[in-house]
Protein backbone atom coordinates (compact mmCIF):
# COMPACT_ATOMS: atom_id res chain seq x y z
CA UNK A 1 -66.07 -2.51 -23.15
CA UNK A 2 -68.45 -0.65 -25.38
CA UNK A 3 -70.76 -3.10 -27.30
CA UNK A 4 -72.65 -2.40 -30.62
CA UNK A 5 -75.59 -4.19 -32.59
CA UNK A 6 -74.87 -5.08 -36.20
CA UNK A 7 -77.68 -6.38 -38.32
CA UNK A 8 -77.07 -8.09 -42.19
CA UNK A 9 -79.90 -7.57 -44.88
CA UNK A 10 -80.14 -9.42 -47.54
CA UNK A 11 -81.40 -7.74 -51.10
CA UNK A 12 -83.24 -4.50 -51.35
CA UNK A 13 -86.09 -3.55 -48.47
CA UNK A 14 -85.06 -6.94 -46.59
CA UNK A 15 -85.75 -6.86 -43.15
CA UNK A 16 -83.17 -6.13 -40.79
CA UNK A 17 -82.46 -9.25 -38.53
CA UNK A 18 -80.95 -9.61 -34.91
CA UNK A 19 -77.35 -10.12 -34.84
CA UNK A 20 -75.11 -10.82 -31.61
CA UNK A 21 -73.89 -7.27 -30.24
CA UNK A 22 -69.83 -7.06 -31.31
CA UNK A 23 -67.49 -6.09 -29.15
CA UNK A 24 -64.68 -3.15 -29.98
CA UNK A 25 -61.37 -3.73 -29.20
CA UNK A 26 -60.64 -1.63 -25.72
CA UNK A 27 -57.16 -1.17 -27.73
CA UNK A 28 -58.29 0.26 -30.79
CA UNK A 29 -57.50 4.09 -31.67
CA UNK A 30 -61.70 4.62 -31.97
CA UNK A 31 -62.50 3.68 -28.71
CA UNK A 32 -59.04 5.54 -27.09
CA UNK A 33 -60.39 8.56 -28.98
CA UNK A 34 -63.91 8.13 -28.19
CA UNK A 35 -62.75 7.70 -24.39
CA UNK A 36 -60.47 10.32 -24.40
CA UNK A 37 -63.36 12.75 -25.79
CA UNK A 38 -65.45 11.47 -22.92
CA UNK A 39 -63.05 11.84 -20.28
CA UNK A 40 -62.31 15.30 -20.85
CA UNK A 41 -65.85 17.50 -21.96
CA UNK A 42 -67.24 19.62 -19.70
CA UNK A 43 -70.14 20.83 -20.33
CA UNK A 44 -70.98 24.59 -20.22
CA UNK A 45 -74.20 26.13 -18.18
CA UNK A 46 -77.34 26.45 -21.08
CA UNK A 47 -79.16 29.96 -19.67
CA UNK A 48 -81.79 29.15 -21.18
CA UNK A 49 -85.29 26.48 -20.56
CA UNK A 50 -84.96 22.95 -21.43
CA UNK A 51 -86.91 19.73 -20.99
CA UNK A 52 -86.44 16.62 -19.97
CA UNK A 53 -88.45 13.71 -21.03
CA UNK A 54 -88.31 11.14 -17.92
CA UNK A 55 -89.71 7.47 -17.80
CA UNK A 56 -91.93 7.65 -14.78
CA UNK A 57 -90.55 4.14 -13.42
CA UNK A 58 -87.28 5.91 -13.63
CA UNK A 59 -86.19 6.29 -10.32
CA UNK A 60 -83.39 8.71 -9.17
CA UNK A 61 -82.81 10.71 -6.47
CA UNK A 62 -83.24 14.02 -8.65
CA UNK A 63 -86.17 14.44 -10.96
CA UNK A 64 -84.03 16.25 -13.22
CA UNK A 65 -81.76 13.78 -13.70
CA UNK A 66 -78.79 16.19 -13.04
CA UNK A 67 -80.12 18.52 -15.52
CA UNK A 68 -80.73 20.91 -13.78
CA UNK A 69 -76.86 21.68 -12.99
CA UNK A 70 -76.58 22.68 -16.25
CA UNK A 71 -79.62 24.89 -16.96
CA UNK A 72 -81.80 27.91 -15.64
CA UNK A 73 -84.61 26.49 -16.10
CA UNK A 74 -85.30 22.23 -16.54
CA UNK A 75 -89.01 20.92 -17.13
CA UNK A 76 -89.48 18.12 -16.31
CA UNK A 77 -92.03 16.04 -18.16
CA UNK A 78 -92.84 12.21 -17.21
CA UNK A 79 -94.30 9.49 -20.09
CA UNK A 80 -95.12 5.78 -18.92
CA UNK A 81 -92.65 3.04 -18.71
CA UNK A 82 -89.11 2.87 -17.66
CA UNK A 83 -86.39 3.39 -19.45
CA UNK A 84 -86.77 0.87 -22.23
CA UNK A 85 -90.39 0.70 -22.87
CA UNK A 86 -91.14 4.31 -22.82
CA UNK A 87 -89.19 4.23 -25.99
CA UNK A 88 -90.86 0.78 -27.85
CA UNK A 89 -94.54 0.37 -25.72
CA UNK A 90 -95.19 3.87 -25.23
CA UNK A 91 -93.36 5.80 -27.96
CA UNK A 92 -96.84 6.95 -28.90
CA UNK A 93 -96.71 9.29 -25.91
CA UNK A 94 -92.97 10.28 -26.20
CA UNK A 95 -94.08 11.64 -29.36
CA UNK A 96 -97.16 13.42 -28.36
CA UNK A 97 -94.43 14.94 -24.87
CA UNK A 98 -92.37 16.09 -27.79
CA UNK A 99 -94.56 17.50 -29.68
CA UNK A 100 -95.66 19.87 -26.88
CA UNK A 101 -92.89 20.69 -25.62
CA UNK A 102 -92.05 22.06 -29.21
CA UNK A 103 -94.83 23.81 -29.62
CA UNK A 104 -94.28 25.32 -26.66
CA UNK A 105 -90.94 26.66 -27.65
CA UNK A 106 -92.17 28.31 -30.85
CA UNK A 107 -94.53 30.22 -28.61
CA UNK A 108 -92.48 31.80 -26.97
């Protein structure tokens, strides 16, 4: 089942409000498409760096996340919260990770 949030605004610059998530049809051609898509990518190795920005209350049995099956090199870089609220309470730091971890590229 693959779920997706629609809002309604009313007028210009009205605020967005919660709506009830919709439900696809499992039978429609967009969601066989986007399914079959899924089913079959494989991913090719990246030889270069990249980072991953983790939730530390993430927990998993590989830091990387399975990143590092795909890459030379993975850093790994932890912000507060889990996966939720290190995107809404602390998007502040997300956004300061980010920024130094692009910096960091065009260093290089």
């Amino acid at each position: 089942m693959i779920v997706r949030k629609v809002g309604r605004r009313e007028g210009p610059g009205a605020a967005r409000e919660a709506q009830p998530p919709t439900v696809l049809d499992e039978r429609s051609p967009l969601t066989a498409a986007y399914r079959h898509a899924i089913e079959r990518y494989l991913p090719r190795r990246y030889p270069g760096r990249i980072a991953v920005i983790r939730a530390a209350e993430t927990h998993s049995a590989r830091p990387d996340l399975g990143w590092a099956s795909l890459a030379d090199e993975v850093e790994v870089h932890l912000v507060p919260g889990d996966h939720l609220t290190s995107i809404t309470r602390h998007a502040e730091a997300v956004g300061e990770r980010l920024r130094a971890c692009l910096r960091g590229t065009q260093s290089r």
